[in-house]
C-alpha atoms as a PDB file:
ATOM      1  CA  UNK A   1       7.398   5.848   5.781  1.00  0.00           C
ATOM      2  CA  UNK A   2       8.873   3.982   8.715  1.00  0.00           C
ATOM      3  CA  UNK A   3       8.283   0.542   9.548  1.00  0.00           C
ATOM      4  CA  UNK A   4       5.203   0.139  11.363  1.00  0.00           C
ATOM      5  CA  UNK A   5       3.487   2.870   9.232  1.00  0.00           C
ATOM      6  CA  UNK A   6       0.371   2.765   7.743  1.00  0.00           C
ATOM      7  CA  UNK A   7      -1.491   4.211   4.623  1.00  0.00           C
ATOM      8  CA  UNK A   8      -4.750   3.743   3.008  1.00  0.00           C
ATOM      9  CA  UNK A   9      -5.601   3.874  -0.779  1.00  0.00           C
ATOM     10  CA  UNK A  10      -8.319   3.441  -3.248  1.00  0.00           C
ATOM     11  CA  UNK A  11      -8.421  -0.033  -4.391  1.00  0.00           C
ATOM     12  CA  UNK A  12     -10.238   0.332  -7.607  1.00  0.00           C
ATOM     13  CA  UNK A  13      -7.596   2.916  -9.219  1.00  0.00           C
ATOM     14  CA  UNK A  14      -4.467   0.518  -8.021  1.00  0.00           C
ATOM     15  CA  UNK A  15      -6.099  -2.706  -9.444  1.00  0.00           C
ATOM     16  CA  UNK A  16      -5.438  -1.489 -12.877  1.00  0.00           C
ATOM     17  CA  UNK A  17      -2.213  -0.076 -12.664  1.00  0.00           C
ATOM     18  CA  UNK A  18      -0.590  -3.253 -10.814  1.00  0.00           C
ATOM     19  CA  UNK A  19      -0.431  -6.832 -11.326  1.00  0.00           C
ATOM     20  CA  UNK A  20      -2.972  -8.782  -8.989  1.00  0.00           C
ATOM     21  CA  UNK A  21      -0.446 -10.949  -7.289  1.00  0.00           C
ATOM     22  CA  UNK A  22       1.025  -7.553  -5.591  1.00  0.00           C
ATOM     23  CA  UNK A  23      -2.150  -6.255  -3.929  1.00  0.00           C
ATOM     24  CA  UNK A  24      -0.937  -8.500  -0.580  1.00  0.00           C
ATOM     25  CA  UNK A  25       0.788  -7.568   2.538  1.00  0.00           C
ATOM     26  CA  UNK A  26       4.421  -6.462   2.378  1.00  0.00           C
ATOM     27  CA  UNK A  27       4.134  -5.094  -1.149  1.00  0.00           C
ATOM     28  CA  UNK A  28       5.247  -1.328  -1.170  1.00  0.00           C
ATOM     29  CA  UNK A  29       2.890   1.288  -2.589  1.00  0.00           C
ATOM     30  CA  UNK A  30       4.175   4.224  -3.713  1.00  0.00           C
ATOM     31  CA  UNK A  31       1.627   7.930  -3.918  1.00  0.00           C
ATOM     32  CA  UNK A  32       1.008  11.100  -3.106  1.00  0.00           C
ATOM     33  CA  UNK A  33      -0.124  12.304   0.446  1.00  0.00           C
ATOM     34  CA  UNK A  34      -3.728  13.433   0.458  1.00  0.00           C
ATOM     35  CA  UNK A  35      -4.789  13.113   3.528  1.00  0.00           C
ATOM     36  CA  UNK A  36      -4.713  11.665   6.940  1.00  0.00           C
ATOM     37  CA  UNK A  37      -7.105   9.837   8.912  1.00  0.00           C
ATOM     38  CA  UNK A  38      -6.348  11.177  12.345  1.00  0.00           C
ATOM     39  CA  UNK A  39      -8.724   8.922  13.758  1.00  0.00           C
ATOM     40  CA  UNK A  40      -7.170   5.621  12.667  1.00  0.00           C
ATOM     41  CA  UNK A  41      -3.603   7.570  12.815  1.00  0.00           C
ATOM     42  CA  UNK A  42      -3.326   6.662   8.902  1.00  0.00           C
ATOM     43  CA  UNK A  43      -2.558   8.513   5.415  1.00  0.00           C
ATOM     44  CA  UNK A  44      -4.345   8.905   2.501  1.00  0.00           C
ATOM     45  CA  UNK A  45      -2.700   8.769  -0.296  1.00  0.00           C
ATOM     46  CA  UNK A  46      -3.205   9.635  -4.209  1.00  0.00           C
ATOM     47  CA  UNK A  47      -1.805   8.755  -7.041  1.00  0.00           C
ATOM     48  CA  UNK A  48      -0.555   5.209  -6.225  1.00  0.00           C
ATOM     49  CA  UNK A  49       1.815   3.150  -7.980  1.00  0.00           C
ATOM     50  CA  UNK A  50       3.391  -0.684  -7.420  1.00  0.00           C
ATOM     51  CA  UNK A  51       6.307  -2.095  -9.105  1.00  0.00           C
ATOM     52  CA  UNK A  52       6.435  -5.626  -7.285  1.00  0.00           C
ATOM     53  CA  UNK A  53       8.675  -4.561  -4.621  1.00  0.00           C
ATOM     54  CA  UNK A  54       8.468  -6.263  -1.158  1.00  0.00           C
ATOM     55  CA  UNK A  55       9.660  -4.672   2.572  1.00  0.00           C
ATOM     56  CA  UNK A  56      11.626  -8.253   2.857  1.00  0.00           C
ATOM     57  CA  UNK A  57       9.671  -9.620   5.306  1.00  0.00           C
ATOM     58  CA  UNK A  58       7.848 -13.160   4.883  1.00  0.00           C
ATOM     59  CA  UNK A  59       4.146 -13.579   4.586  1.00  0.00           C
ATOM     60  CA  UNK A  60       1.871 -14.519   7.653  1.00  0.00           C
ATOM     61  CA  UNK A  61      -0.137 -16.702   5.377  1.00  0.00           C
ATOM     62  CA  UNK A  62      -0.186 -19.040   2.233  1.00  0.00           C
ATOM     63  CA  UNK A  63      -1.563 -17.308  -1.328  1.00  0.00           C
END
């Protein structure tokens, strides 16, 4: 997706395939397209995976 984009997710299913410390902004998550929300202009996606990558940017807050 391009920057600005936006996709939703389960959060139960991700929590146990990736490490806590990634479920923050900026961490990429990779899935399958489900869905969209046309509503909230937002995808749905399946399937999701994390391996720790960031987009580069800095975090707007402290962890």
């Amino acid at each position: 997706m391009s920057e600005g984009g936006f996709a939703v997710t389960a959060y139960e299913p991700l929590r146990f395939r990736a490490a806590s410390s990634w479920m923050y902004p900026h961490y990429l998550t990779g899935g399958k397209v489900q869905g969209r929300n046309a509503v909230n202009c937002r995808l749905i996606l399946d399937d999701c995976t994390m391996s720790g990558e960031t987009d580069g940017r800095e975090m707007d807050f402290q962890i």
